[in-house]
N, C-alpha and C. Protein backbone atom coordinates (compact mmCIF):
# COMPACT_ATOMS: atom_id res chain seq x y z
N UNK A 1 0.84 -1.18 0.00
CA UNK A 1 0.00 0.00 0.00
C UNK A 1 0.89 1.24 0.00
N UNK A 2 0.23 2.27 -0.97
CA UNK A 2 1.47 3.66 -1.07
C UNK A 2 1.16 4.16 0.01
N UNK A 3 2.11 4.92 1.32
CA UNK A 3 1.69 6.08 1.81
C UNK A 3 1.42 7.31 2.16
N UNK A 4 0.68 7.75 2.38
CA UNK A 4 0.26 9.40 2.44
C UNK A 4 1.43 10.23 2.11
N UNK A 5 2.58 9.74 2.55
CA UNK A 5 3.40 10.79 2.09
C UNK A 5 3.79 10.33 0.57
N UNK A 6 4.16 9.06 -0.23
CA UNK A 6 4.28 8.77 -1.34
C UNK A 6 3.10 9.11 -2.35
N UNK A 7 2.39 9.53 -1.67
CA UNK A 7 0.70 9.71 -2.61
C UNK A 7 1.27 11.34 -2.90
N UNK A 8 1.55 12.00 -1.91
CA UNK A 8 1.21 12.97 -1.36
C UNK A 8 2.63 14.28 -2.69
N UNK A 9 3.69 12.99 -2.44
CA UNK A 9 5.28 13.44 -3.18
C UNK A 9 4.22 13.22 -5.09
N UNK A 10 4.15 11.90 -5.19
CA UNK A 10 3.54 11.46 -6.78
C UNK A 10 2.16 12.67 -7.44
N UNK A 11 1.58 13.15 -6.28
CA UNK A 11 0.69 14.48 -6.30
C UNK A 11 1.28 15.50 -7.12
N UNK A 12 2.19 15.57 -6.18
CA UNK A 12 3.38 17.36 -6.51
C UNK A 12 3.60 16.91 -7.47
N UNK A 13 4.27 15.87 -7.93
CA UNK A 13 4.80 15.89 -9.37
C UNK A 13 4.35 15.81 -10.52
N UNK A 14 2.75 15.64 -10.39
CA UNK A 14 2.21 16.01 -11.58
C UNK A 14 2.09 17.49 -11.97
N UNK A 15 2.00 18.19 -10.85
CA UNK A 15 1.82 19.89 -11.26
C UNK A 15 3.51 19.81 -11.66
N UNK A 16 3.12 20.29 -13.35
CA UNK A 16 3.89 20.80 -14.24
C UNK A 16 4.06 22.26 -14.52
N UNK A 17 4.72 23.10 -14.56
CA UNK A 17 4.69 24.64 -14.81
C UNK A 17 4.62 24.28 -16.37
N UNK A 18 3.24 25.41 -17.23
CA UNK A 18 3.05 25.53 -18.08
C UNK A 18 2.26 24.28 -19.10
N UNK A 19 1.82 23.10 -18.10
CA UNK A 19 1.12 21.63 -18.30
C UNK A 19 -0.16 21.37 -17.49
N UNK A 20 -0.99 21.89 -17.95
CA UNK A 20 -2.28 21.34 -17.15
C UNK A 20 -2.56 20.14 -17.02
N UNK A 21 -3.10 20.27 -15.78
CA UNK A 21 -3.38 18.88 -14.98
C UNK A 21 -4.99 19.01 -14.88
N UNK A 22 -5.16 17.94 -15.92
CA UNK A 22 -7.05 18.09 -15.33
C UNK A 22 -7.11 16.54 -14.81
N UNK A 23 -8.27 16.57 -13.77
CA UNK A 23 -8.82 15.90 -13.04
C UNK A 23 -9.73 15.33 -13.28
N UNK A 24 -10.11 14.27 -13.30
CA UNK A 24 -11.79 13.93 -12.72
C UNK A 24 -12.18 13.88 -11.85
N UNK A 25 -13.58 14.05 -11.66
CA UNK A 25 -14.19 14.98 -10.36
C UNK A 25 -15.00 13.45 -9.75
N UNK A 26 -14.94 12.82 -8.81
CA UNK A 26 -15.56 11.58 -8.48
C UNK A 26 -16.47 12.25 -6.88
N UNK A 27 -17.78 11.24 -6.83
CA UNK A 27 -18.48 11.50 -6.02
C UNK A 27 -18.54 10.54 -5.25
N UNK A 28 -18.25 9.50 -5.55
CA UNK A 28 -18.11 8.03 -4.38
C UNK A 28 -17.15 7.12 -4.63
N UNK A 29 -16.80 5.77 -3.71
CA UNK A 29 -16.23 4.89 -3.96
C UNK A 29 -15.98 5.00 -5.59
N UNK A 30 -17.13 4.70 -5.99
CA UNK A 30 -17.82 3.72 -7.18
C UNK A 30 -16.90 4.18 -8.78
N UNK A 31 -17.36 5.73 -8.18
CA UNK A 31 -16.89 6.64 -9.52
C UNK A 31 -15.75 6.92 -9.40
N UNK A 32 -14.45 6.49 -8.54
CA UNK A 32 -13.57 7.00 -8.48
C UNK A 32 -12.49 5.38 -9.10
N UNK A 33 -13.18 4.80 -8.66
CA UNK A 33 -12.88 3.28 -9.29
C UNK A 33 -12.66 3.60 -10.71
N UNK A 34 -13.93 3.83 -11.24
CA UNK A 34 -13.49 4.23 -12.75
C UNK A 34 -12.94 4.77 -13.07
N UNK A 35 -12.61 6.01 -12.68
CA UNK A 35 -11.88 7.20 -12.93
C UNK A 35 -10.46 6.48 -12.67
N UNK A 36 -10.06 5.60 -12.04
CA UNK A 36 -9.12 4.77 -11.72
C UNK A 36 -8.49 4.04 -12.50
N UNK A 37 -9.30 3.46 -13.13
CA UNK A 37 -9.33 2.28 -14.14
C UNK A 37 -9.56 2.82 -15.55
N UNK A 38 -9.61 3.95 -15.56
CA UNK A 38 -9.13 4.80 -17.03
C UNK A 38 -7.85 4.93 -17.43
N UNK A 39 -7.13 5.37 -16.50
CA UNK A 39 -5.36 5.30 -16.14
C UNK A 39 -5.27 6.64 -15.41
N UNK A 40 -6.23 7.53 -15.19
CA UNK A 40 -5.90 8.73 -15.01
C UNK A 40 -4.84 8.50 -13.85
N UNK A 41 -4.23 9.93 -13.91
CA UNK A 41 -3.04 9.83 -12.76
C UNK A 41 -3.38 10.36 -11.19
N UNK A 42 -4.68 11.14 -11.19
CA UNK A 42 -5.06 11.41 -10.14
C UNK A 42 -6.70 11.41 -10.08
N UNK A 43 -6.96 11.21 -8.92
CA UNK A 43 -8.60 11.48 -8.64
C UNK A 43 -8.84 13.05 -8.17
N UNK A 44 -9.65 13.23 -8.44
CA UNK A 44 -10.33 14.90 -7.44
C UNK A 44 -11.96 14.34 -7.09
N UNK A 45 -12.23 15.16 -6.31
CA UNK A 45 -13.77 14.97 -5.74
C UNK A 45 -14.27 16.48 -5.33
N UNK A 46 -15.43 17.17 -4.91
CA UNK A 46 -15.79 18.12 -4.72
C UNK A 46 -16.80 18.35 -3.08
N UNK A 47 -16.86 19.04 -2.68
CA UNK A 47 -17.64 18.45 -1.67
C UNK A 47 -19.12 18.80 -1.78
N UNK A 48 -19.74 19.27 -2.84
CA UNK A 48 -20.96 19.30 -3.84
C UNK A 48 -20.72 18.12 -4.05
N UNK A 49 -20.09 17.32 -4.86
CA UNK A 49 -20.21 15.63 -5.28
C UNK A 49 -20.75 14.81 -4.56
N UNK A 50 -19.70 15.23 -3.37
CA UNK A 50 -19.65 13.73 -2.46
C UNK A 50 -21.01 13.91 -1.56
N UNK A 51 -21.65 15.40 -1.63
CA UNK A 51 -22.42 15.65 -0.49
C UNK A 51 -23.94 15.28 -1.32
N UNK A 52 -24.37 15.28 -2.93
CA UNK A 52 -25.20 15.31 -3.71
C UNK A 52 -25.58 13.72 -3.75
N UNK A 53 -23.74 12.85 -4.10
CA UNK A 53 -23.95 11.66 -3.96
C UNK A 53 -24.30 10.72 -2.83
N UNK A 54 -24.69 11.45 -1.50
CA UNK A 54 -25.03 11.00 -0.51
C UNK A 54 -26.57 11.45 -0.52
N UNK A 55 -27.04 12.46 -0.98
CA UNK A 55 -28.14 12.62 -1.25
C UNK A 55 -28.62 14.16 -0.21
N UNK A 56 -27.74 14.91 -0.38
CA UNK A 56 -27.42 15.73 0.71
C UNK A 56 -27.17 17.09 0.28
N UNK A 57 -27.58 18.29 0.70
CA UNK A 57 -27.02 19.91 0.47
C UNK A 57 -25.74 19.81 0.28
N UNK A 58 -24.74 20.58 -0.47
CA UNK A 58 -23.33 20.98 -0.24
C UNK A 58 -23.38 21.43 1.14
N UNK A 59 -22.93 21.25 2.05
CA UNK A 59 -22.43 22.30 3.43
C UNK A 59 -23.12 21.48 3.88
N UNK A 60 -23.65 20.63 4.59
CA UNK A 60 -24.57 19.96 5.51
C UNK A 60 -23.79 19.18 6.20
């Protein structure tokens, strides 16, 4: 298993100066699996996502 700090170092090194880094935006387990299994290099989530995919206000 990688840890927080190896996640954390492999993070930084995708921010490239002058190379955008886009994300996919995952709202649960489920969707982040996929987003996984695309190859992408990182996940993102929102807390609108995760709070919508629970069935819930943002801020609640």
């Amino acid at each position: 298993m990688t840890s927080q700090h190896d996640s954390a170092v492999r993070f930084r090194e995708l921010h490239i100066p002058g190379t955008p880094l886009a994300l996919a935006n995952a709202w649960d387990a489920a969707s982040a699996r996929v987003v996984a299994a695309t190859g992408a290099p990182a996940v993102a989530t929102t807390s609108a996502g995760v709070a919508w995919g629970l069935g819930a206000a943002d801020g609640d």
